[in-house]
PDB file of N, CA and C in Angstrom:
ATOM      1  N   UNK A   1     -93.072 -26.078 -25.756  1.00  0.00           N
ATOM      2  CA  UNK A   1     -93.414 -24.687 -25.930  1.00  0.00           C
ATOM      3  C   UNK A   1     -92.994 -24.287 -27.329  1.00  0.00           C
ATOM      4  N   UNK A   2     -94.430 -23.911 -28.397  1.00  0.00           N
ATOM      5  CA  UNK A   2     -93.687 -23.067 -29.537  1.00  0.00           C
ATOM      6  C   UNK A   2     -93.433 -22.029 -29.214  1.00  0.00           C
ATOM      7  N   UNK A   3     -92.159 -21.396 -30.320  1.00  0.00           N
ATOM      8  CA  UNK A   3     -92.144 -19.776 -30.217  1.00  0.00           C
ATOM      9  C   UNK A   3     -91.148 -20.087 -31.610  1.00  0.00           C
ATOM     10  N   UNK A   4     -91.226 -18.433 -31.897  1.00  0.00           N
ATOM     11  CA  UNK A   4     -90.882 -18.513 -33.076  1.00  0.00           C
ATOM     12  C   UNK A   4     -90.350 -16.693 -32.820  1.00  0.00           C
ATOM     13  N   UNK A   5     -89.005 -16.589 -33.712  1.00  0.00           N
ATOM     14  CA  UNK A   5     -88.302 -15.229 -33.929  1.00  0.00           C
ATOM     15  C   UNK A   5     -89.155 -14.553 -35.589  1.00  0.00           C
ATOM     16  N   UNK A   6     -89.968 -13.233 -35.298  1.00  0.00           N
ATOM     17  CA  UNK A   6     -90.374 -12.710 -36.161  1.00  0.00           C
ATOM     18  C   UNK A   6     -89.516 -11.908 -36.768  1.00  0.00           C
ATOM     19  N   UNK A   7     -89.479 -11.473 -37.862  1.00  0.00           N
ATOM     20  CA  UNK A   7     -88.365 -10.020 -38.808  1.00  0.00           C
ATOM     21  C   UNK A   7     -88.843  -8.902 -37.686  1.00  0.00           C
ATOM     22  N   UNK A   8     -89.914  -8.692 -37.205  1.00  0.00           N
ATOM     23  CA  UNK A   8     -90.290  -7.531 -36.003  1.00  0.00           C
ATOM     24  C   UNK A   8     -89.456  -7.177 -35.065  1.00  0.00           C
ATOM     25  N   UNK A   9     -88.785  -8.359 -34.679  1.00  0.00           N
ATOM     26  CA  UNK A   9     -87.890  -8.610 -33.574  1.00  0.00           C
ATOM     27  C   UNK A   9     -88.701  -9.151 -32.024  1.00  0.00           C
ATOM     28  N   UNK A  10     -89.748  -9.504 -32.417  1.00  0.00           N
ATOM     29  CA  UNK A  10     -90.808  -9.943 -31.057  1.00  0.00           C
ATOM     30  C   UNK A  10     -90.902 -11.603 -31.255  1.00  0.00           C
ATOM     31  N   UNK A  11     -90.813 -11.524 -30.040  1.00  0.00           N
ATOM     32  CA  UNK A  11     -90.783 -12.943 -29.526  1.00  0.00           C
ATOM     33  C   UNK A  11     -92.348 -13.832 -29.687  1.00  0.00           C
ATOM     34  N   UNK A  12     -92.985 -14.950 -30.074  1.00  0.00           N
ATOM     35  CA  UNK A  12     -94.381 -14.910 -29.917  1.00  0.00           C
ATOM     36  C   UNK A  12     -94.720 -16.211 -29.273  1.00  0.00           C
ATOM     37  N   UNK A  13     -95.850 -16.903 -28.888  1.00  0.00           N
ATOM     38  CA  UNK A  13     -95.801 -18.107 -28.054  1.00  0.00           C
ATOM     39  C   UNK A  13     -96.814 -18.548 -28.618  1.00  0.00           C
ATOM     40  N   UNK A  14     -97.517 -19.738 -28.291  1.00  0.00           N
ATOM     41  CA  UNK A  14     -98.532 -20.454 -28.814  1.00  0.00           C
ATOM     42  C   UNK A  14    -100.000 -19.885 -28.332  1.00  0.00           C
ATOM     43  N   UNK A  15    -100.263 -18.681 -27.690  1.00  0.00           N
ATOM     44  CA  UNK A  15    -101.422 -18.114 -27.269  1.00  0.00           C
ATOM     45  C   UNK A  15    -101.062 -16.967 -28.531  1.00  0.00           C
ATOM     46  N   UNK A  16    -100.046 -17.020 -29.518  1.00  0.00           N
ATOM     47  CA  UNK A  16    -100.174 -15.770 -30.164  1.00  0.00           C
ATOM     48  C   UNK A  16    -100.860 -14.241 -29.579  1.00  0.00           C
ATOM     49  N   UNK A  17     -99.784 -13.996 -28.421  1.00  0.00           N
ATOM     50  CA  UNK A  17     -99.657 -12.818 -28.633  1.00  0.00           C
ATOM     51  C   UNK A  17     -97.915 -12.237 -28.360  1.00  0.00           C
ATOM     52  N   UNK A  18     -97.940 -11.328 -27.897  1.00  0.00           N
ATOM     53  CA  UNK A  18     -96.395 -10.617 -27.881  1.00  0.00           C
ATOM     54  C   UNK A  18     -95.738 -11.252 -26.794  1.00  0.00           C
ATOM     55  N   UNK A  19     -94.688 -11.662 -26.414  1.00  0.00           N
ATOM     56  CA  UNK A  19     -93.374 -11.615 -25.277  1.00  0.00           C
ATOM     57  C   UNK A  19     -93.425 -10.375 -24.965  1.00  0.00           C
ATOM     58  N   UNK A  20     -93.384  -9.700 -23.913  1.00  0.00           N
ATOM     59  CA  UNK A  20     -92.538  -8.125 -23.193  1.00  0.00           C
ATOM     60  C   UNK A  20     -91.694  -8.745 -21.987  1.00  0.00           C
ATOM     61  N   UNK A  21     -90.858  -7.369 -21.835  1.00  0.00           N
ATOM     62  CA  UNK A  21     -90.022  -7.643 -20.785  1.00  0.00           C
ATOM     63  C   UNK A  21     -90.987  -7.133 -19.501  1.00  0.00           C
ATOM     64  N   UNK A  22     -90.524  -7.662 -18.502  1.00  0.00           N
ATOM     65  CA  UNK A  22     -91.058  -6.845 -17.460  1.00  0.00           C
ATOM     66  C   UNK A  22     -90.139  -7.058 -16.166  1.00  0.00           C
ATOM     67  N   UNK A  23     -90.454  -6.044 -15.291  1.00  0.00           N
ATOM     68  CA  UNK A  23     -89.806  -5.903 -13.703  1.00  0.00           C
ATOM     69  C   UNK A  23     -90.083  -6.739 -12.798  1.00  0.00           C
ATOM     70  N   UNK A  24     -89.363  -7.451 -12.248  1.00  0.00           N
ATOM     71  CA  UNK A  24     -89.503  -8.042 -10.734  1.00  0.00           C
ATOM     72  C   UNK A  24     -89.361  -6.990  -9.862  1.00  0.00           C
ATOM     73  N   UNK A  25     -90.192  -6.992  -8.544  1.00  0.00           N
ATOM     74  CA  UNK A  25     -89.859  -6.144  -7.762  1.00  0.00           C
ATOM     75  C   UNK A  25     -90.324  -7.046  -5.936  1.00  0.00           C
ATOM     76  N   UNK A  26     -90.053  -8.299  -7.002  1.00  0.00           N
ATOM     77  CA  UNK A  26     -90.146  -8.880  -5.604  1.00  0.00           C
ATOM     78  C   UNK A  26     -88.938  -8.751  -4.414  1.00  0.00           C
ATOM     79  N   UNK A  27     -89.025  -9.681  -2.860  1.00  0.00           N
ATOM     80  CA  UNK A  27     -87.898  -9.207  -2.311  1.00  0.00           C
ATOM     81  C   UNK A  27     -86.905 -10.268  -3.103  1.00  0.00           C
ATOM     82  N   UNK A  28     -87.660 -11.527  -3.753  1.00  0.00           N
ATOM     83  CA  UNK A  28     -86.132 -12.338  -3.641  1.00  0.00           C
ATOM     84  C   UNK A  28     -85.541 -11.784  -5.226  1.00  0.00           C
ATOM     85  N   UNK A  29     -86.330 -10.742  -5.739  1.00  0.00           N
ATOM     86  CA  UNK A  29     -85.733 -10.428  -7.649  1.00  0.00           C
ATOM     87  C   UNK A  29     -85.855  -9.063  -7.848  1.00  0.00           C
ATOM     88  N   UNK A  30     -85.374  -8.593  -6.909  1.00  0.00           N
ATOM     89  CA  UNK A  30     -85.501  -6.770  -7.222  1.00  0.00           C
ATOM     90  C   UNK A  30     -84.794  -6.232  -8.211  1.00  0.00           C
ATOM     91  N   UNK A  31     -85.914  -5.455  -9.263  1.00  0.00           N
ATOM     92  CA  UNK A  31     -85.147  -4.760 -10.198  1.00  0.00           C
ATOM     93  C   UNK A  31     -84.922  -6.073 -11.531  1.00  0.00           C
ATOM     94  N   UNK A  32     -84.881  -7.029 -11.083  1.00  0.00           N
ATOM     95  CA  UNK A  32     -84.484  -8.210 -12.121  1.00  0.00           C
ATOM     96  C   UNK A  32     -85.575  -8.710 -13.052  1.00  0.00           C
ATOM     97  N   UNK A  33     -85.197  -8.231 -14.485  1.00  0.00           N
ATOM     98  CA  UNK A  33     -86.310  -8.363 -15.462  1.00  0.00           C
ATOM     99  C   UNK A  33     -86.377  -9.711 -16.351  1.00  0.00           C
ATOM    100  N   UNK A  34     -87.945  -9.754 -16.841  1.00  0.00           N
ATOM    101  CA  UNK A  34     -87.914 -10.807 -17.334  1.00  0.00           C
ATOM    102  C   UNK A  34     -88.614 -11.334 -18.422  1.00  0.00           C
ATOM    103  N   UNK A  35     -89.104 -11.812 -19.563  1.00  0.00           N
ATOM    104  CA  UNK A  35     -89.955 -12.091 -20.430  1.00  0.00           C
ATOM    105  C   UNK A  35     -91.198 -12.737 -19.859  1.00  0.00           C
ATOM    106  N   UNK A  36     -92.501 -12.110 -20.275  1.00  0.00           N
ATOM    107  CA  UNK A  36     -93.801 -12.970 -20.376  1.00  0.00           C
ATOM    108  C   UNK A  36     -94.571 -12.731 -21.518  1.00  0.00           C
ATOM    109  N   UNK A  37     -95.578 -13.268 -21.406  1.00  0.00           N
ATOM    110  CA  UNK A  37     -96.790 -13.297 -22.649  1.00  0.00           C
ATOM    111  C   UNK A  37     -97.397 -11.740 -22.225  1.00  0.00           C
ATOM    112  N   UNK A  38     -97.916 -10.925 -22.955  1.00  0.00           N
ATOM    113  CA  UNK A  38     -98.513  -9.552 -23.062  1.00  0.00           C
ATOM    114  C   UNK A  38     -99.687 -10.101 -21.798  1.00  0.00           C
ATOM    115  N   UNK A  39    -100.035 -11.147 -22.477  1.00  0.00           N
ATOM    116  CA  UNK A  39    -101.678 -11.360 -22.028  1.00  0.00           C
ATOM    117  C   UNK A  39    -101.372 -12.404 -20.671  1.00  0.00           C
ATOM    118  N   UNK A  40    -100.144 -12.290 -20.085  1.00  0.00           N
ATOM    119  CA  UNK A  40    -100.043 -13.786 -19.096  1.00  0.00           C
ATOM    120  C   UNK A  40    -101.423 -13.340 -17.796  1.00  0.00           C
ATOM    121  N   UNK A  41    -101.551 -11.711 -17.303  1.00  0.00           N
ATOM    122  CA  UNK A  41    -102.795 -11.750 -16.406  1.00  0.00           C
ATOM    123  C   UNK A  41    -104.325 -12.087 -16.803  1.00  0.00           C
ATOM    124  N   UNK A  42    -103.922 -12.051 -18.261  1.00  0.00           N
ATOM    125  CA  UNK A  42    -105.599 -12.131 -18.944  1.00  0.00           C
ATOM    126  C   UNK A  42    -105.398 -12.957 -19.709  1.00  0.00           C
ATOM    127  N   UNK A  43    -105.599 -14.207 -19.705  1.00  0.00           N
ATOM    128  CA  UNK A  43    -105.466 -15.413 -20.361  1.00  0.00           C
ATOM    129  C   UNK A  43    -104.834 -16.248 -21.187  1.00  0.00           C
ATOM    130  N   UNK A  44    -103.718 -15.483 -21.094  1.00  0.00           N
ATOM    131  CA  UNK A  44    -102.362 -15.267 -22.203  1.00  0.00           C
ATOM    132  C   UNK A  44    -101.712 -16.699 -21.743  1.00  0.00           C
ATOM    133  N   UNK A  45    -100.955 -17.417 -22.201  1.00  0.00           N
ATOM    134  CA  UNK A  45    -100.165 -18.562 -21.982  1.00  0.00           C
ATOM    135  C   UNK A  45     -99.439 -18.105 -20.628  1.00  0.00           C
ATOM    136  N   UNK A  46     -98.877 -19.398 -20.337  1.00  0.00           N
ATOM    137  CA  UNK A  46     -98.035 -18.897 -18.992  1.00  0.00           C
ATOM    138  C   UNK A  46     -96.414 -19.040 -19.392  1.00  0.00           C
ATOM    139  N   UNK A  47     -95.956 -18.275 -20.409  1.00  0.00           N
ATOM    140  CA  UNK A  47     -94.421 -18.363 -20.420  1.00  0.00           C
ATOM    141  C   UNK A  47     -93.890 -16.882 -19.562  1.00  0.00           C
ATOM    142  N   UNK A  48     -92.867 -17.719 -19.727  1.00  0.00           N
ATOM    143  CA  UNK A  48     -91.908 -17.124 -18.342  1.00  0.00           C
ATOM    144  C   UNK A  48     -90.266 -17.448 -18.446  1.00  0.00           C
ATOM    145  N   UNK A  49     -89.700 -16.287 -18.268  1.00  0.00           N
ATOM    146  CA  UNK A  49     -88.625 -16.240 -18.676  1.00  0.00           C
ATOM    147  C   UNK A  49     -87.367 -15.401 -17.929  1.00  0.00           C
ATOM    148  N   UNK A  50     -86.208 -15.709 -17.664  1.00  0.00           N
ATOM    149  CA  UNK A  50     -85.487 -14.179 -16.930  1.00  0.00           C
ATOM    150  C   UNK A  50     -84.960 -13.986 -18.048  1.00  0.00           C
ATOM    151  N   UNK A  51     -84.614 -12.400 -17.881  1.00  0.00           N
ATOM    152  CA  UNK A  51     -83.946 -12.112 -18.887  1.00  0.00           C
ATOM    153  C   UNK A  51     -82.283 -11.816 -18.227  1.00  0.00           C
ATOM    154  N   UNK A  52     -82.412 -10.861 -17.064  1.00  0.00           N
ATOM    155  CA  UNK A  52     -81.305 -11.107 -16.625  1.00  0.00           C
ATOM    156  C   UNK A  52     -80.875 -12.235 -15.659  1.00  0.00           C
ATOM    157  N   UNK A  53     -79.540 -12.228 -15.102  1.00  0.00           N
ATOM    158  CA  UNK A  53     -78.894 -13.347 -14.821  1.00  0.00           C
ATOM    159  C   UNK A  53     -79.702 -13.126 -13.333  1.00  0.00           C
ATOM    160  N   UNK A  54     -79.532 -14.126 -12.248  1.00  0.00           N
ATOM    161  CA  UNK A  54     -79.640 -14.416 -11.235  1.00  0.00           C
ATOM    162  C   UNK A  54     -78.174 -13.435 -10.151  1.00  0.00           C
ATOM    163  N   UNK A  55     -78.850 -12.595  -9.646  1.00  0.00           N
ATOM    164  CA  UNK A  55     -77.551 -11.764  -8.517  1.00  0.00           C
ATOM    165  C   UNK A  55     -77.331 -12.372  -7.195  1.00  0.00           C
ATOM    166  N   UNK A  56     -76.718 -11.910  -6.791  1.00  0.00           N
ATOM    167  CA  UNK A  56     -75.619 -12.784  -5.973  1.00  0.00           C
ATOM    168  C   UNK A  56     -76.531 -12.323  -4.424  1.00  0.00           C
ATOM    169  N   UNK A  57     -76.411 -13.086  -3.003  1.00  0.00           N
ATOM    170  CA  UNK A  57     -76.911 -12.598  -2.214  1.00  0.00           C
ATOM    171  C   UNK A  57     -76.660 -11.363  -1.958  1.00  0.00           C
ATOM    172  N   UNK A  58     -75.414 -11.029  -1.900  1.00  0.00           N
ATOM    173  CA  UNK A  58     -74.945  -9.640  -1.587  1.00  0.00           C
ATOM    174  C   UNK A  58     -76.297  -8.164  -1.767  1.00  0.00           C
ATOM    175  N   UNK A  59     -76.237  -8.423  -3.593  1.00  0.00           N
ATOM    176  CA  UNK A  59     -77.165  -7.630  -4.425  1.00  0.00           C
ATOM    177  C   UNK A  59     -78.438  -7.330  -4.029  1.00  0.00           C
ATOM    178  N   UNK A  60     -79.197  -8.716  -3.531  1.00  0.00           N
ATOM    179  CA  UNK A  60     -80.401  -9.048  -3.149  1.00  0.00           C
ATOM    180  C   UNK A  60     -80.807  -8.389  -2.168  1.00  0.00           C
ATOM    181  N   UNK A  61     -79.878  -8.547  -1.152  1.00  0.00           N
ATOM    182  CA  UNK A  61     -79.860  -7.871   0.720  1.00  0.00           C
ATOM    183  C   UNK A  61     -79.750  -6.382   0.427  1.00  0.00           C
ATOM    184  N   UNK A  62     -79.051  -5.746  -0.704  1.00  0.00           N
ATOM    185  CA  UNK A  62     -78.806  -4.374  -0.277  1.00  0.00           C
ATOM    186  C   UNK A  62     -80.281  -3.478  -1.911  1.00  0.00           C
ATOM    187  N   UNK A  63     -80.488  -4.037  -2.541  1.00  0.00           N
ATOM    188  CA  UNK A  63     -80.976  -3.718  -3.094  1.00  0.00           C
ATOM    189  C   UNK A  63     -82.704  -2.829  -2.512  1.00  0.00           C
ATOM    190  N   UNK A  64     -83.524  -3.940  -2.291  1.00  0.00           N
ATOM    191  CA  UNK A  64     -84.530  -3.252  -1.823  1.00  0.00           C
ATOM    192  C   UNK A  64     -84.146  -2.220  -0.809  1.00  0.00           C
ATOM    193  N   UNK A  65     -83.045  -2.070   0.183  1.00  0.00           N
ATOM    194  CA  UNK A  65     -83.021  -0.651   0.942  1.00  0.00           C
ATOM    195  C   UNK A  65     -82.575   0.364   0.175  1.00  0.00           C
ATOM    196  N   UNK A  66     -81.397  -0.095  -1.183  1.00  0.00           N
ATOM    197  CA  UNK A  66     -81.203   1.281  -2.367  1.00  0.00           C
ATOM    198  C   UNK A  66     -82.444   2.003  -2.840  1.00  0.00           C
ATOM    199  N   UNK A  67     -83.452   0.623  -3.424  1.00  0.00           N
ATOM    200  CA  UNK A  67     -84.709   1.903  -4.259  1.00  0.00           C
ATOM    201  C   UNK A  67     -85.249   2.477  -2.776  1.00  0.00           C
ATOM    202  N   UNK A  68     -85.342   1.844  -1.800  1.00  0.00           N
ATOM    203  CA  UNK A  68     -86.756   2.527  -1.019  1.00  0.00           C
ATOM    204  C   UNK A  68     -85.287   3.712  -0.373  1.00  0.00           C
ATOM    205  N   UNK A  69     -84.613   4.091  -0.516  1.00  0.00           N
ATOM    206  CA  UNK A  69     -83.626   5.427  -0.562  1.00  0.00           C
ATOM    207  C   UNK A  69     -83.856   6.257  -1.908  1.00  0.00           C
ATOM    208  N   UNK A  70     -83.900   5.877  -2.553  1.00  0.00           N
ATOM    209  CA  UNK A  70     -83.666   6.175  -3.942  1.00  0.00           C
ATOM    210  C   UNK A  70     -85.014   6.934  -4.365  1.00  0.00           C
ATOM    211  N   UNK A  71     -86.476   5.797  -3.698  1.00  0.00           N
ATOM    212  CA  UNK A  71     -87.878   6.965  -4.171  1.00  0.00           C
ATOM    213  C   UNK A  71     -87.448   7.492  -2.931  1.00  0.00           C
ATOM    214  N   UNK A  72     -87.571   7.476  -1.941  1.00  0.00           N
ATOM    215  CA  UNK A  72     -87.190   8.912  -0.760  1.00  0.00           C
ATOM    216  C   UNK A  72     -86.888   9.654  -1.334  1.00  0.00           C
ATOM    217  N   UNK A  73     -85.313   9.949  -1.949  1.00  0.00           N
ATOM    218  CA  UNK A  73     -84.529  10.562  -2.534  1.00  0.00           C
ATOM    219  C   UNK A  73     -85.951  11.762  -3.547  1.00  0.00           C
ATOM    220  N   UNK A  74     -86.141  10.750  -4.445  1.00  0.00           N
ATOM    221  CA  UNK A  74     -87.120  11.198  -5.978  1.00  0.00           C
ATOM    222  C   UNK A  74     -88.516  12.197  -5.363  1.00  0.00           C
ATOM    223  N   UNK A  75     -89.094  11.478  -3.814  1.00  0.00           N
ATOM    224  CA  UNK A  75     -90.201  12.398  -3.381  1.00  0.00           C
ATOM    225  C   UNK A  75     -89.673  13.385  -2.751  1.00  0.00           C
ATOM    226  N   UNK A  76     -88.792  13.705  -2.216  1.00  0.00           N
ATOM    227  CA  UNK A  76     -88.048  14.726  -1.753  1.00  0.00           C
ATOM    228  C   UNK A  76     -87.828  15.759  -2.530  1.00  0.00           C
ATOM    229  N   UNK A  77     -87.025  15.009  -3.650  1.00  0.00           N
ATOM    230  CA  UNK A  77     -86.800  16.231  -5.264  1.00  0.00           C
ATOM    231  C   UNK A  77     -87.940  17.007  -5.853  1.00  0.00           C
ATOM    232  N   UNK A  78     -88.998  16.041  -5.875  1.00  0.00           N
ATOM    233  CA  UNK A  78     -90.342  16.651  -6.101  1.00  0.00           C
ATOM    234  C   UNK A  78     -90.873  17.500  -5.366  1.00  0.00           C
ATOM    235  N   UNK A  79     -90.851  17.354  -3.663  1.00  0.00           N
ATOM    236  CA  UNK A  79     -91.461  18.207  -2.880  1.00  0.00           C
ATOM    237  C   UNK A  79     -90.705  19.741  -3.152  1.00  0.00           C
ATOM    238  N   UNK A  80     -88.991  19.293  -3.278  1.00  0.00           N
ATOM    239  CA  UNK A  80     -87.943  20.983  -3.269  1.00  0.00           C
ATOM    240  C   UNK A  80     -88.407  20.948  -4.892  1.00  0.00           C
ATOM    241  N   UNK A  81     -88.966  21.131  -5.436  1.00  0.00           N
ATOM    242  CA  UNK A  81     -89.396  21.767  -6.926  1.00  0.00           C
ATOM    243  C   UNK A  81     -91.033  22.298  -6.674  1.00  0.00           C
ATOM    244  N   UNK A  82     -91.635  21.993  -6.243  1.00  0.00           N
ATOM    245  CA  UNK A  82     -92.745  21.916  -5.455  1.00  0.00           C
ATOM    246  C   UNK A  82     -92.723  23.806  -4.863  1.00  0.00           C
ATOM    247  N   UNK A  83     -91.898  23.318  -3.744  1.00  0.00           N
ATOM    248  CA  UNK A  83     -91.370  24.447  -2.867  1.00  0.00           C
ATOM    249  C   UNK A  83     -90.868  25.775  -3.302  1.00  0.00           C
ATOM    250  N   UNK A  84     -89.971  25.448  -4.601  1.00  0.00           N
ATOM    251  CA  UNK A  84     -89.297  26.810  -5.103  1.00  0.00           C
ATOM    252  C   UNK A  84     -89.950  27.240  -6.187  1.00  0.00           C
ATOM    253  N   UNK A  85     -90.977  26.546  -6.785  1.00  0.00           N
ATOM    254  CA  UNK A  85     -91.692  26.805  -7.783  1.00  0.00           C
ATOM    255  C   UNK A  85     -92.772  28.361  -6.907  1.00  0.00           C
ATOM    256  N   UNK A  86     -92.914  28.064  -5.951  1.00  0.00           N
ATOM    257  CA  UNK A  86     -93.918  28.730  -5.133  1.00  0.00           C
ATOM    258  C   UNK A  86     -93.151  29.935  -4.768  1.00  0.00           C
ATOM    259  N   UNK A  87     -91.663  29.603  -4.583  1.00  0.00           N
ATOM    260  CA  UNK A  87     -91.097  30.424  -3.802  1.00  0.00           C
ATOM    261  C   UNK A  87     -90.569  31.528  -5.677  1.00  0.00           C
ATOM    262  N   UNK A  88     -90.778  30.918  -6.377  1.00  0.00           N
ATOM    263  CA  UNK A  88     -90.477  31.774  -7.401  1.00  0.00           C
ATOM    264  C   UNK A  88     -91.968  32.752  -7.797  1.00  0.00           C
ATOM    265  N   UNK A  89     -92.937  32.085  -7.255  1.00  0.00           N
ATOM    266  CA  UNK A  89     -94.309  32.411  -7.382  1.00  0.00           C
ATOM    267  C   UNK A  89     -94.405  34.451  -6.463  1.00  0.00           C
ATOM    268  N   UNK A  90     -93.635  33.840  -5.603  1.00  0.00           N
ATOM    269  CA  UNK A  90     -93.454  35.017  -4.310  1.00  0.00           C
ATOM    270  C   UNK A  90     -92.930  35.762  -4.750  1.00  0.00           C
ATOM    271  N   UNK A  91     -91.482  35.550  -5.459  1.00  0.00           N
ATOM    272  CA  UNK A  91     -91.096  36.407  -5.328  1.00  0.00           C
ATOM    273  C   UNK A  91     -90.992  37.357  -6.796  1.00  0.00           C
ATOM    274  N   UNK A  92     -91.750  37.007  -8.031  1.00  0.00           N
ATOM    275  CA  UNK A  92     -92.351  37.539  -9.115  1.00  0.00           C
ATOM    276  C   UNK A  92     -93.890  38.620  -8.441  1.00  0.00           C
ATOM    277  N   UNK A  93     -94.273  37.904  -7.592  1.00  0.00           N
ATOM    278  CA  UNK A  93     -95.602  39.065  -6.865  1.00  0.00           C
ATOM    279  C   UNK A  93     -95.014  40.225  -6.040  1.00  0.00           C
ATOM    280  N   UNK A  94     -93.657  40.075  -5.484  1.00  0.00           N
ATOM    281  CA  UNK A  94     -92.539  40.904  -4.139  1.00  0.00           C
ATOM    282  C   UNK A  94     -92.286  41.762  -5.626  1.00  0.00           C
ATOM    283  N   UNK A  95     -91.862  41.562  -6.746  1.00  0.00           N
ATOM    284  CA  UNK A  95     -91.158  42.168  -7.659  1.00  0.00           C
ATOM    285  C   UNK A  95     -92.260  43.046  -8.120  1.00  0.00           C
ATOM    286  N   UNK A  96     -93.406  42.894  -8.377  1.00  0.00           N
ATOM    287  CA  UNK A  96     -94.402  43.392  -8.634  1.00  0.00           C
ATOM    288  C   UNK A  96     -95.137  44.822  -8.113  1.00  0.00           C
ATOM    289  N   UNK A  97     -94.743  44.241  -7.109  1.00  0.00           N
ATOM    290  CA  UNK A  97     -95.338  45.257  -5.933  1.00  0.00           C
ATOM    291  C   UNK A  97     -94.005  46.337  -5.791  1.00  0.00           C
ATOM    292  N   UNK A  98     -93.060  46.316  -6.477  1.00  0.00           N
ATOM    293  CA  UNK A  98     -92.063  46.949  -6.168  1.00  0.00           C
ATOM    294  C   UNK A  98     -91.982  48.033  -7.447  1.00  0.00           C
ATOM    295  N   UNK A  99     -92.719  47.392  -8.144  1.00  0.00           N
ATOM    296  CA  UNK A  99     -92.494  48.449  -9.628  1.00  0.00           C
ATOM    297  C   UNK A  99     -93.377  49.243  -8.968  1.00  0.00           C
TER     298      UNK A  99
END
C-alpha cells in the first residue's frame, strides 16, 4: 500500500484521493472511528484503518444502549422546544388580547 504525508496534513493512497475519518456504528464498534479512502463506496481503493484503539467488552455491551438513551434523550429535547415555542406562541396572542 502507497501513501504518502502531504504539507496539507491529508493522508493520500494509491487511488489518489483523500483519507477521512469516519464512524463505526456497528454493534461490535460503536462510536469507534476510523480512516478510509473519500471514494472507498465509489470506487476509491479499499484502505482501511482504526483510528481509535479497540474497547474493552465492558464498553461494547453498554454502549449501543447509552446512544439509543442519549437520541431518546435529544428527540425528547426537541419535542419540549417544540412545545414551549408554541406555548410562547399562546401566550404573546393571551398578552395581546389583553392590551
Amino acid at each position: 500500500m502507497s501513501e504518502s504525508w502531504h504539507s496539507t496534513g491529508f493522508l493520500e493512497f494509491w487511488c489518489r484521493r483523500r483519507v477521512v475519518i469516519r464512524t463505526s456504528w456497528t454493534t461490535d464498534n460503536p462510536g469507534r472511528r476510523f480512516y478510509s479512502c473519500l471514494g472507498y463506496k465509489n470506487g476509491g481503493c479499499n484502505f482501511f484503518s482504526w483510528v481509535d484503539p479497540l474497547t474493552c467488552d465492558r464498553s461494547q455491551k453498554i454502549m449501543p444502549e447509552l446512544l439509543k438513551k442519549m437520541n431518546a434523550l435529544e428527540r425528547a429535547n426537541e419535542n419540549l422546544k417544540f412545545e414551549n415555542t408554541k406555548l410562547e406562541e399562546n401566550v404573546e396572542k393571551l398578552e395581546e388580547k389583553i392590551e
